[in-house]
Every structure is written in structure tokens, then in C-alpha cells.
N, C-alpha and C. Protein backbone atom coordinates (compact mmCIF):
# COMPACT_ATOMS: atom_id res chain seq x y z
N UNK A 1 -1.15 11.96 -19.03
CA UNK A 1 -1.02 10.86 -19.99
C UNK A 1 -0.26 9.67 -19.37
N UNK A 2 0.40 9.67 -18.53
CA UNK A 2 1.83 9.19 -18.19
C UNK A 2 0.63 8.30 -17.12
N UNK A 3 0.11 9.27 -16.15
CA UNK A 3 -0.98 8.49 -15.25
C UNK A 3 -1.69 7.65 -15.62
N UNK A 4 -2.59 7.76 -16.96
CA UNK A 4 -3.71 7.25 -17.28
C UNK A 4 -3.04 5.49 -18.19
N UNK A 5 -1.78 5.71 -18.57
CA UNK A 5 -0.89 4.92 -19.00
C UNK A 5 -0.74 3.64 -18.40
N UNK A 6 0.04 4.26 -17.21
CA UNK A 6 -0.15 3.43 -16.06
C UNK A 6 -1.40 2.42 -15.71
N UNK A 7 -1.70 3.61 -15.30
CA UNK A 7 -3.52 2.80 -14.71
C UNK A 7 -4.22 1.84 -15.94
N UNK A 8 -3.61 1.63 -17.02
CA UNK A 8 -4.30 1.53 -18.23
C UNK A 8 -3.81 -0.37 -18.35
N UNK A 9 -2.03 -0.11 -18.00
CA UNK A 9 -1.01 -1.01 -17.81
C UNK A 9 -1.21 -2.21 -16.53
N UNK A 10 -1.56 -1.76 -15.92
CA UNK A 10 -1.32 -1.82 -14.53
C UNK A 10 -3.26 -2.79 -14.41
N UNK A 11 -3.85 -2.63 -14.90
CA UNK A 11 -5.36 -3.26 -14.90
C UNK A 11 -5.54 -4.21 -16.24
N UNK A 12 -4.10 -4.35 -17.11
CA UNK A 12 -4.24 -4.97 -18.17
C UNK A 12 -3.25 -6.17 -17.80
N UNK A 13 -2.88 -5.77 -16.59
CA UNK A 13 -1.76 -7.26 -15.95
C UNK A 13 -0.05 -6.82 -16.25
N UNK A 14 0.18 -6.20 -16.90
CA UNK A 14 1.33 -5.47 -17.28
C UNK A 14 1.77 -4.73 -16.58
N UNK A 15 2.51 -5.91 -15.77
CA UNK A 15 2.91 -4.87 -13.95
C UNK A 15 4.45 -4.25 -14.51
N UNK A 16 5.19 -4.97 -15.23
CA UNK A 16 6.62 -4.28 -15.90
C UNK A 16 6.12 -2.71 -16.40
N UNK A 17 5.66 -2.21 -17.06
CA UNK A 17 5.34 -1.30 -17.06
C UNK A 17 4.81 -0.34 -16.40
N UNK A 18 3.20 -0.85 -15.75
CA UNK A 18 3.10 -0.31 -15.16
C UNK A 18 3.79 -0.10 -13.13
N UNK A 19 4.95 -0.28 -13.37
CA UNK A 19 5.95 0.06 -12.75
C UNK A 19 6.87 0.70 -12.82
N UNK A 20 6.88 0.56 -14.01
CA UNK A 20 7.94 1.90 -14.49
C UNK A 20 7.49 3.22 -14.48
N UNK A 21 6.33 2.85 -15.27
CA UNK A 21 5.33 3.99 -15.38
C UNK A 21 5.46 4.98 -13.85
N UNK A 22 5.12 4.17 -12.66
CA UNK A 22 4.71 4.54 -11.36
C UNK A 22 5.99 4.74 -10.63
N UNK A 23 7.17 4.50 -11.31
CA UNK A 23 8.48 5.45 -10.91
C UNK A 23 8.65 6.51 -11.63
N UNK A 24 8.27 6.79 -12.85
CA UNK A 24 8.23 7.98 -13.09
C UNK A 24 7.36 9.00 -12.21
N UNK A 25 6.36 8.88 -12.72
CA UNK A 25 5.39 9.11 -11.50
C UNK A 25 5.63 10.15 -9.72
N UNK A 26 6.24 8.74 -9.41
CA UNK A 26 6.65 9.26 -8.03
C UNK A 26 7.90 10.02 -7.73
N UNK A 27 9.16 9.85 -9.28
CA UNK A 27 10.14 11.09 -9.42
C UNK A 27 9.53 11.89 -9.49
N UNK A 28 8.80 12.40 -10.40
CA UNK A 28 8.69 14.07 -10.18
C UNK A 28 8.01 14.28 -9.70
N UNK A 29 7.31 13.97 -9.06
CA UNK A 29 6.74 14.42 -7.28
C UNK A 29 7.66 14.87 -6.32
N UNK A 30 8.53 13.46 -6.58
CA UNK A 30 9.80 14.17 -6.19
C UNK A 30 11.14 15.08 -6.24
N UNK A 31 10.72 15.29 -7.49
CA UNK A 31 11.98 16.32 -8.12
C UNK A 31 11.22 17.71 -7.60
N UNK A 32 9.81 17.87 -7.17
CA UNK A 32 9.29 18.71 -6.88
C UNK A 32 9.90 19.80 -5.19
N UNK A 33 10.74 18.76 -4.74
CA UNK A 33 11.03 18.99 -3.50
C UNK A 33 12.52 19.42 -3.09
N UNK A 34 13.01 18.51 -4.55
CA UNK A 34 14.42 18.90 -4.41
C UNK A 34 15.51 20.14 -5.09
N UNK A 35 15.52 20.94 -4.41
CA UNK A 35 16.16 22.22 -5.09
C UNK A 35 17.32 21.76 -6.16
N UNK A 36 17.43 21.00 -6.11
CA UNK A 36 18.70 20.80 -7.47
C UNK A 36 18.27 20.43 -8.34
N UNK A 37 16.75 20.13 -8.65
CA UNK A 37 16.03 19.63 -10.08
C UNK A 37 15.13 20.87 -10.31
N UNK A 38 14.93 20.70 -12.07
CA UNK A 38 14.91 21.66 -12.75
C UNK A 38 13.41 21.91 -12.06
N UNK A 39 12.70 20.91 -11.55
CA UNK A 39 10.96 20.73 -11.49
C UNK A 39 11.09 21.32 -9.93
N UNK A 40 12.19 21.83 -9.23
CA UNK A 40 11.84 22.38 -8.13
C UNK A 40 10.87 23.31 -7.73
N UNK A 41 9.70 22.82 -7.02
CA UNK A 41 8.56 23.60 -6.52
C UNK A 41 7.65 22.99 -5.26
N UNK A 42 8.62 23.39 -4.55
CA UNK A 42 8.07 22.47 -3.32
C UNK A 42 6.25 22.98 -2.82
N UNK A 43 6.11 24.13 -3.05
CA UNK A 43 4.94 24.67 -2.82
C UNK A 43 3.95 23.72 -3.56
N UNK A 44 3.94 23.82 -4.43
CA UNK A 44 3.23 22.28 -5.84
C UNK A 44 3.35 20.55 -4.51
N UNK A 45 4.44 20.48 -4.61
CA UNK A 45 3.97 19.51 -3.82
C UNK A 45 3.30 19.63 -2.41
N UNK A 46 3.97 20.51 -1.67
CA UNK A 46 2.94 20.81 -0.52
C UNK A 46 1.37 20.32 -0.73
N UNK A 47 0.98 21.12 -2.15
CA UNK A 47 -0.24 20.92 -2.08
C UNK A 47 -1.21 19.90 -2.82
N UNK A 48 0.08 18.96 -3.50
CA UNK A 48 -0.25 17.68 -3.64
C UNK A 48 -0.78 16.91 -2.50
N UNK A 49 0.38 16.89 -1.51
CA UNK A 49 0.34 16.27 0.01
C UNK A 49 -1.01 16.57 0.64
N UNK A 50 -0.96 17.68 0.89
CA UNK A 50 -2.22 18.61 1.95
C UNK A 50 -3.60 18.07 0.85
N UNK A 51 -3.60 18.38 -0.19
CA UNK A 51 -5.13 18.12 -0.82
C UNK A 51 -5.48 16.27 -0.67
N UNK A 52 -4.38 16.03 -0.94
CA UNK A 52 -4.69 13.86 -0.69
C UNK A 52 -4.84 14.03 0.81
N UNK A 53 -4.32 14.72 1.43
CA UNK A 53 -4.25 14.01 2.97
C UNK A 53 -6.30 15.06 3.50
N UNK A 54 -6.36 15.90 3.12
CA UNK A 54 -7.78 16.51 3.22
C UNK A 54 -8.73 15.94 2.32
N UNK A 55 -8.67 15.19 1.29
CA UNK A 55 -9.49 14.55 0.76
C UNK A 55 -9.94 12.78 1.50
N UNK A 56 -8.74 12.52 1.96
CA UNK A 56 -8.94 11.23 2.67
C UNK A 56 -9.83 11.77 4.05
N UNK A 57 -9.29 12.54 4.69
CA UNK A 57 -9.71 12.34 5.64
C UNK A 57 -11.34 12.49 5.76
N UNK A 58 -11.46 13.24 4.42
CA UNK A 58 -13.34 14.01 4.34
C UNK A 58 -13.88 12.12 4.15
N UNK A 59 -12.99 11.18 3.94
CA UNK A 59 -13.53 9.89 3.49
C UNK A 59 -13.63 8.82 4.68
N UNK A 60 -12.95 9.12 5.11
CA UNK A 60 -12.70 8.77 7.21
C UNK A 60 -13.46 9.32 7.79
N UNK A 61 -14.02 10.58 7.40
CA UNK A 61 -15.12 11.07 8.39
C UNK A 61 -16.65 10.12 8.25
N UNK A 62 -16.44 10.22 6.56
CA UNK A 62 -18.01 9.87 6.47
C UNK A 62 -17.91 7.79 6.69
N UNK A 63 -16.93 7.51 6.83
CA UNK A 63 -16.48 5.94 7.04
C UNK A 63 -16.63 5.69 8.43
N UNK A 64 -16.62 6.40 9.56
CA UNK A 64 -16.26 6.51 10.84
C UNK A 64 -18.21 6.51 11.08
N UNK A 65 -19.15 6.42 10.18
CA UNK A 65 -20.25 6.44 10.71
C UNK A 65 -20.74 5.24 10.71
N UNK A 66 -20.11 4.45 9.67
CA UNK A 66 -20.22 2.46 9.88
C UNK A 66 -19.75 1.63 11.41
N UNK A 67 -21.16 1.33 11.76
CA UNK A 67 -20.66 0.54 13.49
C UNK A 67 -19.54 -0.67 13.27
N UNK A 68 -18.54 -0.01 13.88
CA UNK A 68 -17.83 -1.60 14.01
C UNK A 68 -16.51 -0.76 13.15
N UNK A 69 -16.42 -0.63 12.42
CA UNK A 69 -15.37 0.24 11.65
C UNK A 69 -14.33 0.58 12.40
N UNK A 70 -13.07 0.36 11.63
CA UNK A 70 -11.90 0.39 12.81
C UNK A 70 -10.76 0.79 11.75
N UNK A 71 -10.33 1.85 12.10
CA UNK A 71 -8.97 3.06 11.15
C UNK A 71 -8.28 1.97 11.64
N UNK A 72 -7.40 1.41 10.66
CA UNK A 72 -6.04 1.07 10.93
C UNK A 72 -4.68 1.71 10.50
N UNK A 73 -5.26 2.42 9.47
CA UNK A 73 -3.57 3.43 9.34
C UNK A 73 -4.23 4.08 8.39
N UNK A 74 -4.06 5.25 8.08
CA UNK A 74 -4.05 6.65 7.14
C UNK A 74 -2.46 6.95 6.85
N UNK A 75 -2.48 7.02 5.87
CA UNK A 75 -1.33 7.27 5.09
C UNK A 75 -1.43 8.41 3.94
N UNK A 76 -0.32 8.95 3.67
CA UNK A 76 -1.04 10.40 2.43
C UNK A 76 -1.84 9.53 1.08
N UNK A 77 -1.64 8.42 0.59
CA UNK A 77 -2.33 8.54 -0.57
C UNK A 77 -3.35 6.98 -0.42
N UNK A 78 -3.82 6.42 1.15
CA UNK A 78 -4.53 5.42 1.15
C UNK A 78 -4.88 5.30 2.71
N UNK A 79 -5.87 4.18 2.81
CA UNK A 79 -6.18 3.83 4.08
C UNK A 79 -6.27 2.07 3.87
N UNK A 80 -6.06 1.69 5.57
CA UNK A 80 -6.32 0.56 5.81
C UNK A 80 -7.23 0.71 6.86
N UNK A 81 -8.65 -0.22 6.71
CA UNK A 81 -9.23 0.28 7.63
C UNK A 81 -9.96 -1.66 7.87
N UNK A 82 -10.65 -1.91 8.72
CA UNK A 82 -10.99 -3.32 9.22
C UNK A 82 -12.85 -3.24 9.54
N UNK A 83 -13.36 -3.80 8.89
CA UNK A 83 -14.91 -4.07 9.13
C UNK A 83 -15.77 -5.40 9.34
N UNK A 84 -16.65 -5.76 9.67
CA UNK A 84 -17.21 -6.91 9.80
C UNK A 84 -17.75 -7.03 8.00
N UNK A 85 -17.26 -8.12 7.12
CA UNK A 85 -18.09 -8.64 6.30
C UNK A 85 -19.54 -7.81 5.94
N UNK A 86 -20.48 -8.17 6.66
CA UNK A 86 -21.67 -7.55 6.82
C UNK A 86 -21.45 -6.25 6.17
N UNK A 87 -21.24 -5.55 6.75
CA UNK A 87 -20.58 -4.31 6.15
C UNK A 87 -19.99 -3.87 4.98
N UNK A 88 -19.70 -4.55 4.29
CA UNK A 88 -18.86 -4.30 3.07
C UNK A 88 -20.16 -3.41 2.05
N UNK A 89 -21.04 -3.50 1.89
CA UNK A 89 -21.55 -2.90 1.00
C UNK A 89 -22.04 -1.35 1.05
N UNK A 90 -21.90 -1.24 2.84
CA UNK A 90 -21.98 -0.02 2.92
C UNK A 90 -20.83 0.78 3.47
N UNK A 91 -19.45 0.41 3.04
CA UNK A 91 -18.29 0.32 3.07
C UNK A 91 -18.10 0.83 1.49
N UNK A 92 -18.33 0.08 0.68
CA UNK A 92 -18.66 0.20 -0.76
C UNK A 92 -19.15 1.47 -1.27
N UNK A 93 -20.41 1.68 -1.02
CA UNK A 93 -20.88 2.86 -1.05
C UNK A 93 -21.00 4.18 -0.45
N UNK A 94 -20.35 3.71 0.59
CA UNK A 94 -19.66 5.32 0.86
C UNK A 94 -17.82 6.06 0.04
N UNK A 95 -17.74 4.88 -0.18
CA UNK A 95 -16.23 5.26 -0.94
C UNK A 95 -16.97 5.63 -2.31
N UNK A 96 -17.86 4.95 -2.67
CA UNK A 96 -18.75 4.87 -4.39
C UNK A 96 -18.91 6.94 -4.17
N UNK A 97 -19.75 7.02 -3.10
CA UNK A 97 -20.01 8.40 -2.93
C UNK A 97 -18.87 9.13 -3.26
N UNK A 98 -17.91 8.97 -2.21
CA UNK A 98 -16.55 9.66 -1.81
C UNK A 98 -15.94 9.70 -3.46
N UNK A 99 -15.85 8.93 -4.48
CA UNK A 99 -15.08 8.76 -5.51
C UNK A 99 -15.52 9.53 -6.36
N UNK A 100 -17.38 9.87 -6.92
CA UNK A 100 -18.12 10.34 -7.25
C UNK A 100 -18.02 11.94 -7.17
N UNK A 101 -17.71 12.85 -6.14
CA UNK A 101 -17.76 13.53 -5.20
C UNK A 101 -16.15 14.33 -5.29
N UNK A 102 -14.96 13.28 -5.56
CA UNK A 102 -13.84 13.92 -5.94
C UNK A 102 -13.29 13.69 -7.00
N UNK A 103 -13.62 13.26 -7.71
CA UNK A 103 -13.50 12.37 -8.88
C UNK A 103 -12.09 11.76 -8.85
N UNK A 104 -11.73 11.30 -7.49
CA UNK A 104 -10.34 10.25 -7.54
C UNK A 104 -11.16 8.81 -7.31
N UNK A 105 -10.50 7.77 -8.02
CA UNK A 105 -10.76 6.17 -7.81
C UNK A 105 -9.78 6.02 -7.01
N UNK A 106 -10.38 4.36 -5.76
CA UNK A 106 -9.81 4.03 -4.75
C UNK A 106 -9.71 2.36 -5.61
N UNK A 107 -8.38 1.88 -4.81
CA UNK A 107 -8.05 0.75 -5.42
C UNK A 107 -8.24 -0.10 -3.81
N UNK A 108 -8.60 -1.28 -3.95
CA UNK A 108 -9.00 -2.01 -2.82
C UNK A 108 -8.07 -2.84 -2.80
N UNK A 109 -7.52 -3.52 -2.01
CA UNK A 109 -6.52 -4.91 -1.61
C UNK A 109 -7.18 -5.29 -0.35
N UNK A 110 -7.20 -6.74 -0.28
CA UNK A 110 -7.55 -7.29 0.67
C UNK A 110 -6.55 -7.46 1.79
N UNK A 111 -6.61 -7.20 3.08
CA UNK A 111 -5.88 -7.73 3.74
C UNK A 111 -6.32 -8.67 4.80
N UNK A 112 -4.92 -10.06 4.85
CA UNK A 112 -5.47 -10.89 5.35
C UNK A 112 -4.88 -10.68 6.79
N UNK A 113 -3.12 -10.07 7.39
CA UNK A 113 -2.93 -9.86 8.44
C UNK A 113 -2.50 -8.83 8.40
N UNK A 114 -1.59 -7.95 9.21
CA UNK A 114 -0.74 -6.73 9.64
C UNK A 114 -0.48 -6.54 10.80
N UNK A 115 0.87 -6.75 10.86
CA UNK A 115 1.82 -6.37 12.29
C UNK A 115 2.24 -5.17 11.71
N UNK A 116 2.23 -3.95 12.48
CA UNK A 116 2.97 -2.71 11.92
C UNK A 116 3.07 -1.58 13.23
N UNK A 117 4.37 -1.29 12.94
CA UNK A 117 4.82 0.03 14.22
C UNK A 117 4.36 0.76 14.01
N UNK A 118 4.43 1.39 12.49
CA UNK A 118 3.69 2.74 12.25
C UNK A 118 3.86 2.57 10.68
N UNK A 119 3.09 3.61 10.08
CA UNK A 119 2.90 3.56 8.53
C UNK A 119 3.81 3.08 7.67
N UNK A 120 5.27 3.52 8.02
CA UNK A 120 6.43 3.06 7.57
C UNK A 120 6.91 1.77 7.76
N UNK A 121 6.74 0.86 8.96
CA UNK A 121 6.98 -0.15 9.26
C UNK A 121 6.30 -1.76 9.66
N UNK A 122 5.90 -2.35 8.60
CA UNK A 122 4.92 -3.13 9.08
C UNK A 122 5.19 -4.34 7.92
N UNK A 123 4.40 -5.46 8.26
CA UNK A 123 4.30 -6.68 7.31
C UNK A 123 2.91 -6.71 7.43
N UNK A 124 3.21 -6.94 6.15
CA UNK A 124 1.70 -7.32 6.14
C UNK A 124 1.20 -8.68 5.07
N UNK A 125 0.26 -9.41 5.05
CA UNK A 125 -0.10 -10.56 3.86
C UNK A 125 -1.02 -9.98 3.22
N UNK A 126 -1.46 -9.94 2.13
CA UNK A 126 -1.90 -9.15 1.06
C UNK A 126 -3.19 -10.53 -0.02
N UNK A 127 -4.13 -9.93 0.35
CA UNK A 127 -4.48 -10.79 -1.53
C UNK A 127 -4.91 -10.38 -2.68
N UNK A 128 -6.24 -10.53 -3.01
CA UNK A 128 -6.52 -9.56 -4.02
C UNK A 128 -6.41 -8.29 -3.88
N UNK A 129 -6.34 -7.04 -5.03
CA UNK A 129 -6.85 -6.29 -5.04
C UNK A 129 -7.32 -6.07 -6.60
N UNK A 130 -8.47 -4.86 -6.34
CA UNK A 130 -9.22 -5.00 -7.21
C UNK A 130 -10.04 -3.30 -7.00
N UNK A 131 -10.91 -3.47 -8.68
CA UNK A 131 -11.52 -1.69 -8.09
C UNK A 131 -13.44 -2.18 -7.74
N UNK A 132 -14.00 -1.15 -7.69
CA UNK A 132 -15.53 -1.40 -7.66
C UNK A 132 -16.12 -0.72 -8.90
N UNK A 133 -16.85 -0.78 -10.30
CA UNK A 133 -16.93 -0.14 -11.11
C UNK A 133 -18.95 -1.13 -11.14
N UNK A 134 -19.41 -0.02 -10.86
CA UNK A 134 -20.75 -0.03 -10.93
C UNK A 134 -21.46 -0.80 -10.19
N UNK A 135 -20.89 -1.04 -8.85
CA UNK A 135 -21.17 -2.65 -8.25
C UNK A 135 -20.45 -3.93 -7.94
N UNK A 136 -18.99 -3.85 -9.36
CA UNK A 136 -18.71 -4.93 -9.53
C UNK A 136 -17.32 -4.84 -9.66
N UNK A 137 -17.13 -6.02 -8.48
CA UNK A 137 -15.48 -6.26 -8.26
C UNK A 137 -14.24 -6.58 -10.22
N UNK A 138 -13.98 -5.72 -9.56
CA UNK A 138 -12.89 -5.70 -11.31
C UNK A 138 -11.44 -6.60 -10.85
N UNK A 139 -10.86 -7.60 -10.60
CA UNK A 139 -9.81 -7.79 -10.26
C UNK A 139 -8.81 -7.63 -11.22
N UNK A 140 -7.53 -6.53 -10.26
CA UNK A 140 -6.62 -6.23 -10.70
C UNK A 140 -5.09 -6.89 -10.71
N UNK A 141 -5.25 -7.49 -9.28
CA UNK A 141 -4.05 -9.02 -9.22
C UNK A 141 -4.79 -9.50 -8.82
N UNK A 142 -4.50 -11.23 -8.66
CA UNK A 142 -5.05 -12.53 -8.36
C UNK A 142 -4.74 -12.27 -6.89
N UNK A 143 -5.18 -13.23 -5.94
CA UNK A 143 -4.58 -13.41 -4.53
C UNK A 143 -3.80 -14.39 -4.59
N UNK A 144 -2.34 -13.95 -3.90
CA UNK A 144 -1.27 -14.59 -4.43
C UNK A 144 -0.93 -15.60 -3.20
N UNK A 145 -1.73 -14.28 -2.00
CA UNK A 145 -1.37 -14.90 -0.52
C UNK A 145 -0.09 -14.06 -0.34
N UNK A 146 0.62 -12.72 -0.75
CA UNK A 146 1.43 -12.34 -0.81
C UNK A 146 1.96 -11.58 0.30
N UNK A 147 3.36 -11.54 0.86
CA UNK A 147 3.84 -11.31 2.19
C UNK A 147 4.32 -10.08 1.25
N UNK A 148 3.77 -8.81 2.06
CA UNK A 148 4.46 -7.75 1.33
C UNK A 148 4.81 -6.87 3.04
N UNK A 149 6.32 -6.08 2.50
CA UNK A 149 6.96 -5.97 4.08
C UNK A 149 7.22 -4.40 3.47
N UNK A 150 7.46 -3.42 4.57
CA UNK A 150 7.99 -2.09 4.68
C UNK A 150 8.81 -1.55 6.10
N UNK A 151 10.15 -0.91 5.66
CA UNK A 151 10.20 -0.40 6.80
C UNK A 151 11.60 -1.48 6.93
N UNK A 152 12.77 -0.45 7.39
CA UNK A 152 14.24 -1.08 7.90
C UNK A 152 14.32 -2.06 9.02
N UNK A 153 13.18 -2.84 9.56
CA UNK A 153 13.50 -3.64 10.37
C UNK A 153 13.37 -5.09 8.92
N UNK A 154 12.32 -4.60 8.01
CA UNK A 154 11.93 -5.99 7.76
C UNK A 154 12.13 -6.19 5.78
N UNK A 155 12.63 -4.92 5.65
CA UNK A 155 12.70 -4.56 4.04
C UNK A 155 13.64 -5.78 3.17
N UNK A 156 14.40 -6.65 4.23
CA UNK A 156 15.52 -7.39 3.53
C UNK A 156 14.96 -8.98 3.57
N UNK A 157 13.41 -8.85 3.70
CA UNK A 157 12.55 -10.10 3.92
C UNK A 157 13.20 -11.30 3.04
N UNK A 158 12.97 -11.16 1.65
CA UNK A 158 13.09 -11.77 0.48
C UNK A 158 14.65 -11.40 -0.17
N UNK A 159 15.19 -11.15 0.39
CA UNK A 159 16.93 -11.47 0.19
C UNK A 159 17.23 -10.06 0.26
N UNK A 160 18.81 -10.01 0.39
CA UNK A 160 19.54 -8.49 0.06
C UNK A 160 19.46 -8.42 -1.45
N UNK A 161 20.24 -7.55 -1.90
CA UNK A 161 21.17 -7.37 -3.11
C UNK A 161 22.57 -7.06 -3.21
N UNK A 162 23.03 -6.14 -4.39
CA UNK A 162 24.21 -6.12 -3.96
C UNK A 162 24.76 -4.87 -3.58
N UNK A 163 23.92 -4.11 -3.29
CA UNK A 163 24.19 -2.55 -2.33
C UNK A 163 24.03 -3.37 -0.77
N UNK A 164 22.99 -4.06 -0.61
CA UNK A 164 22.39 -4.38 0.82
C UNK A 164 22.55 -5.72 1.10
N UNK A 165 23.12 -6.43 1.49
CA UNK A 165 22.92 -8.29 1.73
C UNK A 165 23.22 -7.76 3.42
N UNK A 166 23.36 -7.21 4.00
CA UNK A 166 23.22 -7.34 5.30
C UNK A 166 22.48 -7.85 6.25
N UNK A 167 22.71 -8.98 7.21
CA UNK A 167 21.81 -9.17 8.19
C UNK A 167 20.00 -9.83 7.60
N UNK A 168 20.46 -10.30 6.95
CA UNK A 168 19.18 -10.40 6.00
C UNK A 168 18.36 -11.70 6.90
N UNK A 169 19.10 -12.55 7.61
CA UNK A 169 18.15 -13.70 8.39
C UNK A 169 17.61 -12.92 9.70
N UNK A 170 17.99 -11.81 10.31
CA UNK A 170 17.50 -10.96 11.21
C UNK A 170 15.99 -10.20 10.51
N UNK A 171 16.09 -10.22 9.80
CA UNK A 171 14.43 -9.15 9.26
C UNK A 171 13.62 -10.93 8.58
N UNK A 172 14.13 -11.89 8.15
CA UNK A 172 13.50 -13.33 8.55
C UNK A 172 12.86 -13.73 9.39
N UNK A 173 13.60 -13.26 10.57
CA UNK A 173 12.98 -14.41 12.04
C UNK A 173 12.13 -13.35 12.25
N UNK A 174 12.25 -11.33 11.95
CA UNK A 174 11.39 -11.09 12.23
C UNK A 174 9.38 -11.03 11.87
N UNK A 175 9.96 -11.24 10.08
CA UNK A 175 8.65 -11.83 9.68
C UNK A 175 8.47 -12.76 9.81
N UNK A 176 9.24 -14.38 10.28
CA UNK A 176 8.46 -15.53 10.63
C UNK A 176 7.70 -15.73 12.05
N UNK A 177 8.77 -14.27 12.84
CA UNK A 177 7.73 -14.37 14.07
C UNK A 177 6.41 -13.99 14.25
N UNK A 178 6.75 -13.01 13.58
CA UNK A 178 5.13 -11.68 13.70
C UNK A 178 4.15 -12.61 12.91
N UNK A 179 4.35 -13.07 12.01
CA UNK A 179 3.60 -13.66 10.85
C UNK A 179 2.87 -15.19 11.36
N UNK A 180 3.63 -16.03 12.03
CA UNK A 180 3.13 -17.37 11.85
C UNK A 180 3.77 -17.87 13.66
N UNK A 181 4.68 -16.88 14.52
CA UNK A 181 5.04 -17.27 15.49
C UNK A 181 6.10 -17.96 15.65
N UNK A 182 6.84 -19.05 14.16
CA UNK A 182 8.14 -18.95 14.59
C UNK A 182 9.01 -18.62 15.08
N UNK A 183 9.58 -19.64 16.46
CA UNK A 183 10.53 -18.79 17.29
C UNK A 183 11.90 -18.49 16.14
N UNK A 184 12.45 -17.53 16.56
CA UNK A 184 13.84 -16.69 16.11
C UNK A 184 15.00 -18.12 15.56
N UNK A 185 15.12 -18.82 16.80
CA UNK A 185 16.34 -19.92 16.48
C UNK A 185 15.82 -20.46 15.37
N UNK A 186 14.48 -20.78 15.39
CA UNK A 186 14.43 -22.13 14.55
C UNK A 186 14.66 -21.55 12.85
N UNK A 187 13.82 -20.12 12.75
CA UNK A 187 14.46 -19.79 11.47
C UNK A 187 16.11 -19.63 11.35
N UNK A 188 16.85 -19.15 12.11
CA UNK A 188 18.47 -19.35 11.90
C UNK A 188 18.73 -20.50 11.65
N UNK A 189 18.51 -21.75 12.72
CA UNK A 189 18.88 -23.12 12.57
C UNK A 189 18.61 -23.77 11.26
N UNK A 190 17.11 -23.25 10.46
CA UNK A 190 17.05 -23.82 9.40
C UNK A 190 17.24 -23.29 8.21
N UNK A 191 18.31 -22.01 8.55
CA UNK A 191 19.04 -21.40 7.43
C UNK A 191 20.55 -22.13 6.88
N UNK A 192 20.03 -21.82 5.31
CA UNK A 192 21.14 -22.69 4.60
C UNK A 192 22.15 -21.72 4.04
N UNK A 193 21.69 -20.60 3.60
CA UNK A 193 22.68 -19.26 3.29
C UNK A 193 23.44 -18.59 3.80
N UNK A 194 25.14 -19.08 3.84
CA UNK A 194 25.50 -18.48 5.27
C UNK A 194 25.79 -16.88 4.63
């Protein structure tokens, strides 16, 4: 209920919620792991993990037969993957299959760049995303052009708080470099926040 809530929230533009919603959510997944909560059952999650990470990959296999197709990161509950245009429809319909087939829906976001070390650590610019429901693009956010960052080099992009204000023009220069090539000084020099 709590899922379908979400997803319900979350496609109706009602990101406050459906954010909350999707921390609940991802607690008890996680309470699943931790022996001091009542929901301790790590075996349950094991096989949360193992069934998303074997269901993706059965979706990578049959994706890996599109020429030109290029894995860019697998992660337990998504992929980023890079195709020529051209392609998109039979890109489309092999996930259409794949969704059909497990009965999980895939949510699409466009991406426009990505610098990333590894799954955990990367920037990336973001625009739409949206689902495919019979053919037809459903948009779920607008394209904002949005710089979305992960990962302790670059997490303090868009300011500290007040657990974290550390070093915060250092994970700056590093998304103005990766991102657009700004050298390092010039973002310090044209920092006003000391």
C-alpha cells in the first residue's frame, strides 16, 4: 500500500510526499539488516538484493543485443546505459518485454552528462524522466537541466548544513570542473561565502 502510494504521489507531482513515502520505504529494507530492529531479517533482504540484481541483469542480457549499446553502470535497483537515438524504440521494447515478463515497471530519466568513479560516486545532469505506458512517454518531472551529485567527494555540491558545512567550495570546483571545465581557482576566486 505504502508502495503503490508513493508511486501514485510521486506521478501526481507530489514529490513532498512522495518522498517521504520513499523513506519509509527504504527504512525497512533497512531495518531488515539491522539486528537491533524489531524487522530484523537479513535473509529477506538478501533476497530482495539478489532477486533485483538477477532480474536486471536477465534485462542487460537481452539489451546487450542492440548494436551500439553501451552499460554504463548497473546498480541493485537501476541501470544507466547510452544508445544512438535511432535506437530508442528498440531500447523501448525490449524493457516493454522485460517489464511484461516480471511484472516490475522501469522509470526512465534522461541523461544529459556523467562523470562517475563508480556507482557511488559521480555527477551527473539529469532531465526528464518519465515512464513508457503503451507506447507513450508519461512525464513524471519536467527537465529541469538538473545537476544531481552522489558520493563524499561531491555530496556538499549545493551547500552544507548544520551537521556538515565542511569544505563545501572543494566538492564546487569539483563539479564545476568535471561538469563545464572550470578551472579550480576561478570557482574559489569567485566565491563569496567565506
Amino acid at each position: 500500500d505504502i508502495y503503490n502510494q508513493r508511486i501514485s504521489a510521486k506521478h501526481s507531482g507530489d514529490s513532498d510526499t512522495a518522498d517521504a513515502l520513499k523513506l519509509v520505504l527504504n527504512s525497512t529494507y533497512g531495518a531488515l539488516k539491522n539486528q537491533y530492529n524489531p524487522l530484523f531479517e537479513p535473509k529477506n533482504a538478501n533476497h530482495i538484493c539478489i532477486s533485483g540484481q538477477l532480474l536486471l541483469t536477465d534485462l542487460i542480457e537481452k539489451l546487450e543485443d542492440i548494436a551500439g549499446l553501451k552499460l554504463i553502470q548497473a546498480n541493485t535497483d537501476g541501470l544507466m546505459i547510452g544508445y544512438h537515438p535511432r535506437h530508442e524504440k528498440k531500447v523501448n521494447a525490449v524493457v516493454a518485454d522485460w517489464e511484461a515478463r516480471t511484472k516490475l515497471n522501469m522509470e526512465y530519466t534522461e541523461i544529459k552528462k556523467i562523470v562517475q568513479k563508480d556507482v557511488n560516486n559521480y555527477i551527473m545532469v539529469a532531465g526528464a524522466t518519465y515512464l513508457i505506458k503503451d507506447g507513450k512517454h508519461i512525464v513524471t518531472k519536467e527537465d529541469k537541466n538538473e545537476i544531481s551529485v552522489k558520493g563524499s567527494y561531491v555530496s556538499l555540491y549545493k551547500g552544507g548544513d548544520f551537521k556538515n558545512n565542511s569544505l563545501v567550495i572543494l566538492h564546487k570546483c569539483l563539479v564545476n570542473y568535471f561538469l563545464d571545465g572550470t578551472p579550480v581557482e576561478e570557482t574559489i576566486d569567485k566565491a563569496d561565502n567565506i
